[in-house]
Every structure is written in structure tokens, then in C-alpha cells.
C-alpha atoms as a PDB file:
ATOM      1  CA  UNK A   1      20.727  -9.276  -6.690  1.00  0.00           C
ATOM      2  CA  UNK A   2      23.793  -9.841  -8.830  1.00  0.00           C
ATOM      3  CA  UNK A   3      26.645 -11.857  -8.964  1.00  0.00           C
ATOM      4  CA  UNK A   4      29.221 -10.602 -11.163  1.00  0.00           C
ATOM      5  CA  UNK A   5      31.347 -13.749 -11.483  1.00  0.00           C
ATOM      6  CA  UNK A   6      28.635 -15.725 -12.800  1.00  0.00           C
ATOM      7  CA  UNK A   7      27.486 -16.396 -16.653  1.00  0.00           C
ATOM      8  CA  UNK A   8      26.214 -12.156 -16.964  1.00  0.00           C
ATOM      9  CA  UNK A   9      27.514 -10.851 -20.000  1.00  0.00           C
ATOM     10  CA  UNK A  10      30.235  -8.509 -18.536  1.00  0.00           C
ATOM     11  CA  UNK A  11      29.371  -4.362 -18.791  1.00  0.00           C
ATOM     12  CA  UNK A  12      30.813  -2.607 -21.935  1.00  0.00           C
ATOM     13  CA  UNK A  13      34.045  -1.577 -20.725  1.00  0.00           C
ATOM     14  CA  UNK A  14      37.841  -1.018 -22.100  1.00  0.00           C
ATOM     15  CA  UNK A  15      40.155  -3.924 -23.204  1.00  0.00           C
ATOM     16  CA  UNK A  16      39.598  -6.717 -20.536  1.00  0.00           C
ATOM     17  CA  UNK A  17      38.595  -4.593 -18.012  1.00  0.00           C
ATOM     18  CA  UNK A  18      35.692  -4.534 -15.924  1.00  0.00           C
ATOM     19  CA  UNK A  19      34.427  -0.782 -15.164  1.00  0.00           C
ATOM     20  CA  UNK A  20      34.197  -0.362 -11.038  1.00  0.00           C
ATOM     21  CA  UNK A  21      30.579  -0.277 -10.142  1.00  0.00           C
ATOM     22  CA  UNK A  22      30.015   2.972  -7.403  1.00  0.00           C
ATOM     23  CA  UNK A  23      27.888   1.392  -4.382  1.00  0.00           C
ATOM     24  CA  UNK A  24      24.037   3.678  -4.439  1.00  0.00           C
ATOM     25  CA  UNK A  25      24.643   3.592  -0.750  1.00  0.00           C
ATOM     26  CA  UNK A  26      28.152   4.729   0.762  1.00  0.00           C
ATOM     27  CA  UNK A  27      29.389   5.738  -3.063  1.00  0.00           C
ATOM     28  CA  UNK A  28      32.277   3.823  -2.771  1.00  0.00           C
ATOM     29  CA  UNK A  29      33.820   1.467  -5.391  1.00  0.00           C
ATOM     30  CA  UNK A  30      32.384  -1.514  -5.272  1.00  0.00           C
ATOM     31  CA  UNK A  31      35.532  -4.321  -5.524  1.00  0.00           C
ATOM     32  CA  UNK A  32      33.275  -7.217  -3.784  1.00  0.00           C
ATOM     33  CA  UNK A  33      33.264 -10.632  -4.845  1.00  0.00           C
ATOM     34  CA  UNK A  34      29.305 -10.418  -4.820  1.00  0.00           C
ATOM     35  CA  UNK A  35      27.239  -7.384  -5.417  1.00  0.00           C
ATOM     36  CA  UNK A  36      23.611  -6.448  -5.334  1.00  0.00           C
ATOM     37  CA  UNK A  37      21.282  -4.221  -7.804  1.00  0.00           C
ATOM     38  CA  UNK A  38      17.854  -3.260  -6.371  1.00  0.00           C
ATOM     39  CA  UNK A  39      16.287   0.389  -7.772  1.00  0.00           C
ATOM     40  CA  UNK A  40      18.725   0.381 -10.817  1.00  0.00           C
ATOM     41  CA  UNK A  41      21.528   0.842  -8.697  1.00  0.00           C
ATOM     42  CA  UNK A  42      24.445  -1.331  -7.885  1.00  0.00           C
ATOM     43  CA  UNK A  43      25.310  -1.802  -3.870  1.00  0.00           C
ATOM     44  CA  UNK A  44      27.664  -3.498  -1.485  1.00  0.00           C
ATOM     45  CA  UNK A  45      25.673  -6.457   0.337  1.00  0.00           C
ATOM     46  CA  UNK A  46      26.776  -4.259   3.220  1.00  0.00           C
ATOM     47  CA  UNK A  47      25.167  -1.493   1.928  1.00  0.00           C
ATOM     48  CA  UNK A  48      21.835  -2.873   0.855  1.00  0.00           C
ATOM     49  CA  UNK A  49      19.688  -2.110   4.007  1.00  0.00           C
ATOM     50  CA  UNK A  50      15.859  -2.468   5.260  1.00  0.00           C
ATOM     51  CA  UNK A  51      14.968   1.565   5.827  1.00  0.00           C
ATOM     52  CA  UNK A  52      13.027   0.201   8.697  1.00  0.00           C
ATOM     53  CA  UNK A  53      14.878  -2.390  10.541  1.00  0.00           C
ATOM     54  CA  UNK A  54      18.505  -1.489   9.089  1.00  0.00           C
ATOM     55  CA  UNK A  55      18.594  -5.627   8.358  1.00  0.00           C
ATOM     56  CA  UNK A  56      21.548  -6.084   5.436  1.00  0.00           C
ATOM     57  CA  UNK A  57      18.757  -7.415   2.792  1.00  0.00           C
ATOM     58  CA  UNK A  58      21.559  -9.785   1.096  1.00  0.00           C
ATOM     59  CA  UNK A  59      21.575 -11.732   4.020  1.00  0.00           C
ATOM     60  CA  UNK A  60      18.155 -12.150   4.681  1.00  0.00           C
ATOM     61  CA  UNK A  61      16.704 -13.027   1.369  1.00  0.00           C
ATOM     62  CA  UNK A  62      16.715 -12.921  -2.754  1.00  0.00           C
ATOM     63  CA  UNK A  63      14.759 -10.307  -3.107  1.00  0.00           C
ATOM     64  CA  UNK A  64      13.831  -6.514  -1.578  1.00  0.00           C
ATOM     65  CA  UNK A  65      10.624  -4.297  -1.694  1.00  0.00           C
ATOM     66  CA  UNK A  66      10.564  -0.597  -3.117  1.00  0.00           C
ATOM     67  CA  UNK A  67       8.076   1.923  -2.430  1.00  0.00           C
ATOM     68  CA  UNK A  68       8.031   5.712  -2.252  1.00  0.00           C
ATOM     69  CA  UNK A  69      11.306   5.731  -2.257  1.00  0.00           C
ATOM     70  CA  UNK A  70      12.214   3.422   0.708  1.00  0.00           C
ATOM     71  CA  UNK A  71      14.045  -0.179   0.259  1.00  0.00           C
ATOM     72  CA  UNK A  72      12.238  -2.555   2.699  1.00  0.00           C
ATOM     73  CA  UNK A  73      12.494  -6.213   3.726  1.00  0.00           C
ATOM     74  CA  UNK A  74       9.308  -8.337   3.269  1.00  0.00           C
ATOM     75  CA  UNK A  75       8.014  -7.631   6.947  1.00  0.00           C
ATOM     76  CA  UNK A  76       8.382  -4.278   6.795  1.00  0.00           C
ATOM     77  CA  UNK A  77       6.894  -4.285   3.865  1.00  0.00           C
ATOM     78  CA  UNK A  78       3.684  -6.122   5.151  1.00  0.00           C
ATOM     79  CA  UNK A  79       3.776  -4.445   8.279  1.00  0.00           C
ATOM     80  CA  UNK A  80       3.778  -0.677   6.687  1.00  0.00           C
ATOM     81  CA  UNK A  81       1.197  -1.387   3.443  1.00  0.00           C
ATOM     82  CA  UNK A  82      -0.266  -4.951   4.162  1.00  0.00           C
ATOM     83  CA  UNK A  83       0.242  -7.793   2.120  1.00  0.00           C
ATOM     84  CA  UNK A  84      -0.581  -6.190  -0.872  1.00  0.00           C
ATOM     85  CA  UNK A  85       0.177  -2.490  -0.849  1.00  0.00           C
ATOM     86  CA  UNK A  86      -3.445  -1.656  -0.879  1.00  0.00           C
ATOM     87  CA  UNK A  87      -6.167  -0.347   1.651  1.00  0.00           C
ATOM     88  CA  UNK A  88      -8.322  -3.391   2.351  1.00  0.00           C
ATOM     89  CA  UNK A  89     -11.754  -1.661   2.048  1.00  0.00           C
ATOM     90  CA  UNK A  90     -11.569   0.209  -1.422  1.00  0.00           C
ATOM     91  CA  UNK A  91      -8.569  -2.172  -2.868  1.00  0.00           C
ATOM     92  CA  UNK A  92      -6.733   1.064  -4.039  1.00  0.00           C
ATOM     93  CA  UNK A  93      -2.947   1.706  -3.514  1.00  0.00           C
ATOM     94  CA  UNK A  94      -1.876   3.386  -0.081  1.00  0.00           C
ATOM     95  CA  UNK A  95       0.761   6.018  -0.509  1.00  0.00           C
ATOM     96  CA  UNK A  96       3.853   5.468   2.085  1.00  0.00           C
ATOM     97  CA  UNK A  97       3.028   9.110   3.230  1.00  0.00           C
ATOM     98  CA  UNK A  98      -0.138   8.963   3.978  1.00  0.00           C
ATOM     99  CA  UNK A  99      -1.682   7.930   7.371  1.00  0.00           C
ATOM    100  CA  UNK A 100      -3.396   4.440   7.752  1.00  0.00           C
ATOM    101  CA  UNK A 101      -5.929   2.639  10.075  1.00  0.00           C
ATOM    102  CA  UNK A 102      -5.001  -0.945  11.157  1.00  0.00           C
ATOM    103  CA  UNK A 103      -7.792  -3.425  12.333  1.00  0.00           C
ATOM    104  CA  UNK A 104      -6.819  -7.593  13.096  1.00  0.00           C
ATOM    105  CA  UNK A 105      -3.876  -6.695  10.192  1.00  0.00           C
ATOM    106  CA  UNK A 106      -5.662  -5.300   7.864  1.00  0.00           C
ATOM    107  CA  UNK A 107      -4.721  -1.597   6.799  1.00  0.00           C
ATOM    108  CA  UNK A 108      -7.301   1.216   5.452  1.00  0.00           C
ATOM    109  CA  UNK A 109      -7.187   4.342   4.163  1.00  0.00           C
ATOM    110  CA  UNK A 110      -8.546   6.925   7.042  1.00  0.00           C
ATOM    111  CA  UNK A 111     -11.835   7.560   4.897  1.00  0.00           C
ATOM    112  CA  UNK A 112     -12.254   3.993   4.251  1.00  0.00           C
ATOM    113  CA  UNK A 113     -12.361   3.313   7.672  1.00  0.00           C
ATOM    114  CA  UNK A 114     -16.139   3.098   8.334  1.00  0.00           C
ATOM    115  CA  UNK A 115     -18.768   1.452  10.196  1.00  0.00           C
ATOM    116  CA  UNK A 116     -20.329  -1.045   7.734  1.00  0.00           C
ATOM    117  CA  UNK A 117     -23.817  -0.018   8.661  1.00  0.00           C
ATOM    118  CA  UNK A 118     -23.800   3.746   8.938  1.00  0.00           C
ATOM    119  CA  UNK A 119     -20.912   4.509   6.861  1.00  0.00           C
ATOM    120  CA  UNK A 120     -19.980   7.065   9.730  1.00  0.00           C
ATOM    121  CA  UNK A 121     -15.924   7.153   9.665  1.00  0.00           C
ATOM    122  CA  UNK A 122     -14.071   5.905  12.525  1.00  0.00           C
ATOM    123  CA  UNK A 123     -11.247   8.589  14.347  1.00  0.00           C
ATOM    124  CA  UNK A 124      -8.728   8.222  17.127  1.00  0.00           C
ATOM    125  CA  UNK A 125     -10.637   7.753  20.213  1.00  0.00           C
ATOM    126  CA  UNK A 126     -13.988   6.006  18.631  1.00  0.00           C
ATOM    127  CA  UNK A 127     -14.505   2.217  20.230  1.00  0.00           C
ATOM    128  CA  UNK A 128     -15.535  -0.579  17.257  1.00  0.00           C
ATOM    129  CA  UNK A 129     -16.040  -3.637  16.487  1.00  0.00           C
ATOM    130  CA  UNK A 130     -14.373  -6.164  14.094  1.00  0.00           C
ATOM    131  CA  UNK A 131     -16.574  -9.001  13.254  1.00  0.00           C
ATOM    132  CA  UNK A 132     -16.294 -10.808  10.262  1.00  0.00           C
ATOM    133  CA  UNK A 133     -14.094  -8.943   8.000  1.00  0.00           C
ATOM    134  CA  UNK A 134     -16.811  -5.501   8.799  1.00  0.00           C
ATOM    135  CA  UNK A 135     -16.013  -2.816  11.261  1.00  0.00           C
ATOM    136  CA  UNK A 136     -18.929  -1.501  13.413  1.00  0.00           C
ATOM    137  CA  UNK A 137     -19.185   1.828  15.652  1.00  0.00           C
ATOM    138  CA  UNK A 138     -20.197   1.117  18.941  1.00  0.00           C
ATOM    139  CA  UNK A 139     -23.383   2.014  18.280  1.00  0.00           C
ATOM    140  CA  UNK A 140     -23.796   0.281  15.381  1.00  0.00           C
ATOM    141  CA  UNK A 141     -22.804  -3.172  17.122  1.00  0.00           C
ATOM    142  CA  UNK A 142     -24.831  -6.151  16.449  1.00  0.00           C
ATOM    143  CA  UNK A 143     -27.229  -7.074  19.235  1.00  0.00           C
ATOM    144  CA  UNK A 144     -25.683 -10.318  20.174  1.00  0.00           C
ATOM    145  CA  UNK A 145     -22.607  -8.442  20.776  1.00  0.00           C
ATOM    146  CA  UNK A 146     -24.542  -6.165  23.502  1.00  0.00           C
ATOM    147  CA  UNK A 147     -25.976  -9.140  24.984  1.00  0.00           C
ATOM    148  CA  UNK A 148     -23.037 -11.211  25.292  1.00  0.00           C
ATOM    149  CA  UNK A 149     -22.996 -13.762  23.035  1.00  0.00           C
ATOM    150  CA  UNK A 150     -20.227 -12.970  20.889  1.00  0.00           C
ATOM    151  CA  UNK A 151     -17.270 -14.284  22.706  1.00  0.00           C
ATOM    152  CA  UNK A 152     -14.467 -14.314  19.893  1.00  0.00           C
ATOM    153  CA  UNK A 153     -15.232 -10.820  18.883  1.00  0.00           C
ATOM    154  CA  UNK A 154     -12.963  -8.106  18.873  1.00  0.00           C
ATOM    155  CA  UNK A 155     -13.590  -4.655  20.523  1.00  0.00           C
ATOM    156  CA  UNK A 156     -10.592  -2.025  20.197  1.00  0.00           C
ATOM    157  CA  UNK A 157      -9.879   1.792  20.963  1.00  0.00           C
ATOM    158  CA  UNK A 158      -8.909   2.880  17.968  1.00  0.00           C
ATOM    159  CA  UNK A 159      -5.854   4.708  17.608  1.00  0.00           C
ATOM    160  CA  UNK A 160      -4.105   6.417  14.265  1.00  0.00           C
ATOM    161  CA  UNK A 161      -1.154   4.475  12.921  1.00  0.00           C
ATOM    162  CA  UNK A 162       1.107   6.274  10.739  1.00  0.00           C
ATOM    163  CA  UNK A 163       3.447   4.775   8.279  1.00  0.00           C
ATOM    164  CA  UNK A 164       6.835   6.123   9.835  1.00  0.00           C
ATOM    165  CA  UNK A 165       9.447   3.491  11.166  1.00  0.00           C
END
């Protein structure tokens, strides 16, 4: 975010004059005491907006996250990719298009998300289990799980989750 009244050296412009800066988002000029820059393009703070939640991102914080072509705040950014962008079985990047499992907030590619002993993937519909950081089928469950001894376990329909807002 940028603050054109502070030490910046000012843009190349004509004698004295400061070139108007068009805002990314309404186009207008931008004659604001304060400004922002975020995706190599200048915007009014009122301009500067979550594509999720719509929150003005000046206000909330210093900085913005950028993926696929969406401007998110930092919870929306979690909430859509996880904390770090990246499906939490193979570690590799999760495209903002694609579809995504979700299990105690933890997000997977849908052919990552298998059960840890028969590698069988989980669909919409299929019951598992969470235990540990591994997802089970319900066949697959450990023992103590069918006998009752697993109390702080978690057993979940599982349901597709796609990365709209």
C-alpha cells in the first residue's frame, strides 16, 4: 500500500506536477490523500476490496493476498487455499478453480483425498475418519474406533467443497 505524501521518490512527470494515478478498480482519477498499489495497479482505499467478503482491504490490514486473479483478505485467503496455498497431502499448489476436499481445516486436492490404508479415494457421500492427521474409509477404521474407545475422534459425511465465494 502506498502513501504518496511520504519520502517515495515522486513518478516521472512534467514540471512540478504529479501525473493522476487511474484507480484499477472504478477507473477513476485517483486525487486521494492516501492510495493503495496491490497487482501493479494503483487503487482508491475505497476501491481495494476482498473478492470474497467485499471488506475495503486498507482498512483492515497492510497487506492483501493475490491468486488466480482474485484480491483476498487473509481469511479468505486461508479459508479458500489453507494456510499455505497448498493441498495438505501431496504439498503441491491448489489452483483457485479447481475443486477441494476440507477435513478439521485442512484442504486436499480431490485425488489426494484418500484413505491412508487402502489408498481408495474418498467422494461426496463416503463416511471417514480423521484421526491423527490420516483419513480412513469407514471400512478402513481402526478397531478401537469400532469398539468405542476413541472418544475425541472425528467421523464426517463428506461433502465436496468448491472454491467459489
Amino acid at each position: 500500500m502506498v502513501n504518496p505524501s511520504g519520502s517515495a521518490q515522486p513518478p516521472p512527470g512534467g514540471a512540478g506536477t504529479l501525473p493522476w494515478k487511474r484507480c484499477a478498480g472504478c477507473g477513476g482519477k485517483i486525487a486521494d490523500r492516501f492510495l493503495l498499489y496491490a497487482m501493479d495497479s494503483y487503487w482508491h482505499s475505497r476501491c481495494l476490496k476482498c473478492s470474497c467478503c467485499q471488506a475495503q482491504l486498507g482498512e483492515i490490514g497492510t497487506s492483501c493476498y493475490t491468486k488466480s486473479g482474485m484480491i483476498l483478505c487473509r481469511n479468505d485467503y486461508i479459508r479458500l487455499f489453507g494456510n499455505s496455498g497448498a493441498c495438505s497431502a501431496c504439498g503441491q499448489s491448489i489452483p483457485a478453480s479447481e475443486l477441494v476436499m476440507r477435513a478439521q481445516g485442512n484442504v486436499y486436492h480431490l485425488k489426494c483425498f484418500t484413505c491412508s490404508t487402502c489408498r481408495n479415494r474418498l467422494v461426496p457421500g463416503d463416511r471417514f475418519h480423521y484421526i491423527n492427521g490420516s483419513l480412513f474409509c469407514e471400512h478402513d477404521r481402526p478397531t478401537a474406533l469400532i469398539n468405542g474407545h476413541l472418544n475425541s475422534l472425528q467421523t464426517n459425511p463428506l461433502l465436496p467443497d468448491q472454491k467459489v465465494c
